[in-house]
C-alpha atoms as a PDB file:
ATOM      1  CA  UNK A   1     142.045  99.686  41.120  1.00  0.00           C
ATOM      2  CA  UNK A   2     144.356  96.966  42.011  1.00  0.00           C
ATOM      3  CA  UNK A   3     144.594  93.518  41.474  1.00  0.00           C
ATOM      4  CA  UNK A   4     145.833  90.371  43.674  1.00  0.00           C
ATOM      5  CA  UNK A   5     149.305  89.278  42.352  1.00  0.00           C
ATOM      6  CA  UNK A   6     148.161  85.596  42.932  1.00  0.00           C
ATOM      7  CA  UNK A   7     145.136  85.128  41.352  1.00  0.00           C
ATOM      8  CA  UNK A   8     144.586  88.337  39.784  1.00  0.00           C
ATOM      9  CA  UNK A   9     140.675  89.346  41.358  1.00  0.00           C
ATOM     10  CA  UNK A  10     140.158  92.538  42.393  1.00  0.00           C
ATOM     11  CA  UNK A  11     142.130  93.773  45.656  1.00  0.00           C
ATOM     12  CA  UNK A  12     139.435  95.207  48.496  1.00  0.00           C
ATOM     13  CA  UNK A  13     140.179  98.044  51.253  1.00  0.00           C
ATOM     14  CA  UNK A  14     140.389  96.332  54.369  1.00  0.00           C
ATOM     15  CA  UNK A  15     141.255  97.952  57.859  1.00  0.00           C
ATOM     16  CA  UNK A  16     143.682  96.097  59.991  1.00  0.00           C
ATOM     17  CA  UNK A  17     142.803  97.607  64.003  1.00  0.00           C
ATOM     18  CA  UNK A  18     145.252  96.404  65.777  1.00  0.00           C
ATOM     19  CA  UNK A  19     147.793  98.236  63.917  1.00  0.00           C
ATOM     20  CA  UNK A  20     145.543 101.005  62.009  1.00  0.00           C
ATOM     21  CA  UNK A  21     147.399 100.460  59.046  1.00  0.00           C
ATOM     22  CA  UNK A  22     144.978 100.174  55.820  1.00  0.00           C
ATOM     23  CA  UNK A  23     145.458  96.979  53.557  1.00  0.00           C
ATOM     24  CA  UNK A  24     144.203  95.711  50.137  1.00  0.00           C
ATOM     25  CA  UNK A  25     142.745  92.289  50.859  1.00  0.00           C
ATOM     26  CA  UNK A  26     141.721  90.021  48.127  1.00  0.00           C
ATOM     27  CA  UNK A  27     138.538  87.970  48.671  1.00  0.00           C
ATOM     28  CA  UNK A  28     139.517  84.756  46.900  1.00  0.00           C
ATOM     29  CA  UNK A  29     143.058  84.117  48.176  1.00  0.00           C
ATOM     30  CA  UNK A  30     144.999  85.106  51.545  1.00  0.00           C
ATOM     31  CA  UNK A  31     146.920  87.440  49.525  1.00  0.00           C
ATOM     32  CA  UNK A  32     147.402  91.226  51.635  1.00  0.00           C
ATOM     33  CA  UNK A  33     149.073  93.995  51.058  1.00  0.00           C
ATOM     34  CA  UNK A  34     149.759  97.795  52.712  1.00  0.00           C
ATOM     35  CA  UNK A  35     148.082 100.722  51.091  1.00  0.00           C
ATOM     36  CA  UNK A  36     150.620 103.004  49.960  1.00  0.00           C
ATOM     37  CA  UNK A  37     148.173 105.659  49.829  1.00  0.00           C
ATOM     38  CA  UNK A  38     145.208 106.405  52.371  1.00  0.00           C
ATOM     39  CA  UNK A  39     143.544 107.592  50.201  1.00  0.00           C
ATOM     40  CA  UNK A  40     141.037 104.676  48.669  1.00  0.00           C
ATOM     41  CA  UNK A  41     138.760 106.728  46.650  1.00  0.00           C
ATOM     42  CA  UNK A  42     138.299 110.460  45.673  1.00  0.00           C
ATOM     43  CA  UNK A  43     135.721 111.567  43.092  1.00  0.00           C
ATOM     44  CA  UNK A  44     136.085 115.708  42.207  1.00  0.00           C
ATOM     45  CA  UNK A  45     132.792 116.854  40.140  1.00  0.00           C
ATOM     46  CA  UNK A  46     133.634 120.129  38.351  1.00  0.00           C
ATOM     47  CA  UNK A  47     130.433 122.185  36.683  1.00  0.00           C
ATOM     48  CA  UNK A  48     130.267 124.269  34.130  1.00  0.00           C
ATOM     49  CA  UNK A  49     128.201 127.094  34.295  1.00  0.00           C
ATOM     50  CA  UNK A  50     126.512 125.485  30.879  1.00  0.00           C
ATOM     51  CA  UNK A  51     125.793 121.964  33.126  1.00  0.00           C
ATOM     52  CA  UNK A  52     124.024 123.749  35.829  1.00  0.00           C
ATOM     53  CA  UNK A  53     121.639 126.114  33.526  1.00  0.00           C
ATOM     54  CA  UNK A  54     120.638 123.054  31.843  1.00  0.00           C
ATOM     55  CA  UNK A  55     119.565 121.210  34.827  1.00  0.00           C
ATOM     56  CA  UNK A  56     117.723 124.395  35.537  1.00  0.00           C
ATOM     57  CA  UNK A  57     115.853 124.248  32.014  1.00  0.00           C
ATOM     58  CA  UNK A  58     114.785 120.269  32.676  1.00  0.00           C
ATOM     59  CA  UNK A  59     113.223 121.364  36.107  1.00  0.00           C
ATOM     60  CA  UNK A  60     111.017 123.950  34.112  1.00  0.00           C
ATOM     61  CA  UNK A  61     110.158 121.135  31.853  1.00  0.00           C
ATOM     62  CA  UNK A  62     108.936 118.511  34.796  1.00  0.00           C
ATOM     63  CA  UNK A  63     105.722 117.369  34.904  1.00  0.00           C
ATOM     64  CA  UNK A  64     105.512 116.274  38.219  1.00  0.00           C
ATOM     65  CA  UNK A  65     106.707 119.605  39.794  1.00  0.00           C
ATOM     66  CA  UNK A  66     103.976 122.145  41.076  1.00  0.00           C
ATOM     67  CA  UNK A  67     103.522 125.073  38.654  1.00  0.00           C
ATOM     68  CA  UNK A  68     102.626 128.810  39.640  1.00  0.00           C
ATOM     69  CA  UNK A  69     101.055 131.123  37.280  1.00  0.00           C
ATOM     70  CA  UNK A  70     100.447 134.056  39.828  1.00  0.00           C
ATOM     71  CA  UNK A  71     104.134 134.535  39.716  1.00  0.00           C
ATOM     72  CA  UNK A  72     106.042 137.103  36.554  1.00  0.00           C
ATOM     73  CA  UNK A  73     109.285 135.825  35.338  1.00  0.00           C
ATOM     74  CA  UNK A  74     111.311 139.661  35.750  1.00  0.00           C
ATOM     75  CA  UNK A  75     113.730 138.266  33.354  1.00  0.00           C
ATOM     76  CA  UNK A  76     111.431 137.759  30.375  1.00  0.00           C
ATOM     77  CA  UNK A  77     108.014 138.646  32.172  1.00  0.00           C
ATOM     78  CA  UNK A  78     106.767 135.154  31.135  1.00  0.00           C
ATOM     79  CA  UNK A  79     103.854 134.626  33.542  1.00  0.00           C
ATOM     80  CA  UNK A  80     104.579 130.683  34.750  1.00  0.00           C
ATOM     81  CA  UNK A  81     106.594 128.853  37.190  1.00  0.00           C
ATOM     82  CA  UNK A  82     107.727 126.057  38.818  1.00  0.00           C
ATOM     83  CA  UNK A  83     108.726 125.779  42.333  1.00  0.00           C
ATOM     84  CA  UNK A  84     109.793 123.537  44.988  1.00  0.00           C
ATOM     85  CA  UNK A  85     112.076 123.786  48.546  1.00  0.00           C
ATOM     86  CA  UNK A  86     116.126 123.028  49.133  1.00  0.00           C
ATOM     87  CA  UNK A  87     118.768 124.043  50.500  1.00  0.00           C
ATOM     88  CA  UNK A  88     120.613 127.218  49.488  1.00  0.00           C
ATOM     89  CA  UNK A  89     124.298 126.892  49.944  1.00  0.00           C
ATOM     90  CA  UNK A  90     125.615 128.285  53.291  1.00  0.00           C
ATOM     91  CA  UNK A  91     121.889 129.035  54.440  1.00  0.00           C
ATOM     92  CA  UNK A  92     120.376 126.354  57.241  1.00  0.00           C
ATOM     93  CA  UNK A  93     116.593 125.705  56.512  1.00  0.00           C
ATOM     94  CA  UNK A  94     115.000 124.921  53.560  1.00  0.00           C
ATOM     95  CA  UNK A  95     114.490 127.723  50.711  1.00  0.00           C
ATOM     96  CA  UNK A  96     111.280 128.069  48.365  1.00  0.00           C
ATOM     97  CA  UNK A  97     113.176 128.295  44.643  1.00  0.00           C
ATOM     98  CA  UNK A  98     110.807 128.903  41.326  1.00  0.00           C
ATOM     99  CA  UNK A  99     112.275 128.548  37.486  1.00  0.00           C
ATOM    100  CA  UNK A 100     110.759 130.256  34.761  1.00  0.00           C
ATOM    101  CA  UNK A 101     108.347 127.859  32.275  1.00  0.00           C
ATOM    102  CA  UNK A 102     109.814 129.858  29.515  1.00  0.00           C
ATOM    103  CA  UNK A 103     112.501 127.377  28.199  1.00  0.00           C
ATOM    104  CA  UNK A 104     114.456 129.965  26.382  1.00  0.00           C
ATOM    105  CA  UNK A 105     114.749 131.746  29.607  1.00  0.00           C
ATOM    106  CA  UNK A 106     114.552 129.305  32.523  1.00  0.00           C
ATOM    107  CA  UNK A 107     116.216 131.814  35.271  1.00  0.00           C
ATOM    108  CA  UNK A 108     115.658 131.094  38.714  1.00  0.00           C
ATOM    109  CA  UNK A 109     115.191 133.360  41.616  1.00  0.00           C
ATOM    110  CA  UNK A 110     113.787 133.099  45.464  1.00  0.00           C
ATOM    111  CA  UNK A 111     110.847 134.486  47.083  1.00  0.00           C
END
């Protein structure tokens, strides 16, 4: 984050056109000044395999999600499940996922 050398409010991205060059503006003053990076903002999320199994466990746990009891867990054989559709990474279409009811198992699998 940087800050306006005159008044010292917060300096905003701003795009000059004309010369494509990328500027911090500040809103309260005329103060400008050239980017010295292009890059304005960059936000890596890194998961741990821990992180992603619990997110699995609290979709077990949601009420509002349709449940499934014609459906055997193979991991634990527990005999409930919730489902719903997204996305499965590198696959186009939407995919039907469930997750276990059984929180101390909570696997998930596809149909």
């Amino acid at each position: 984050m940087k800050f306006c050398r005159e008044c010292n409010n917060i300096l905003y991205p701003k795009e000059e056109k004309d010369r494509r060059v990328l500027l911090y503006a500040c809103r309260n003053c005329e103060h400008q000044e050239v980017a010295d990076n292009n890059c304005v903002y960059r936000n890596e999320v890194h998961h741990a395999a821990v992180e992603r199994t619990q997110v699995l466990q609290d979709v077990a746990a949601d009420p509002t999600l349709p449940r499934n009891k014609d459906v055997r867990c193979a991991a634990c054989g527990h005999d409930e499940a919730v489902f719903f559709q997204a996305t499965a990474r590198g696959e186009e279409g939407m995919t039907l996922f469930f997750v276990c009811c059984n929180l101390s198992c909570g696997i998930r699998w596809t149909d």
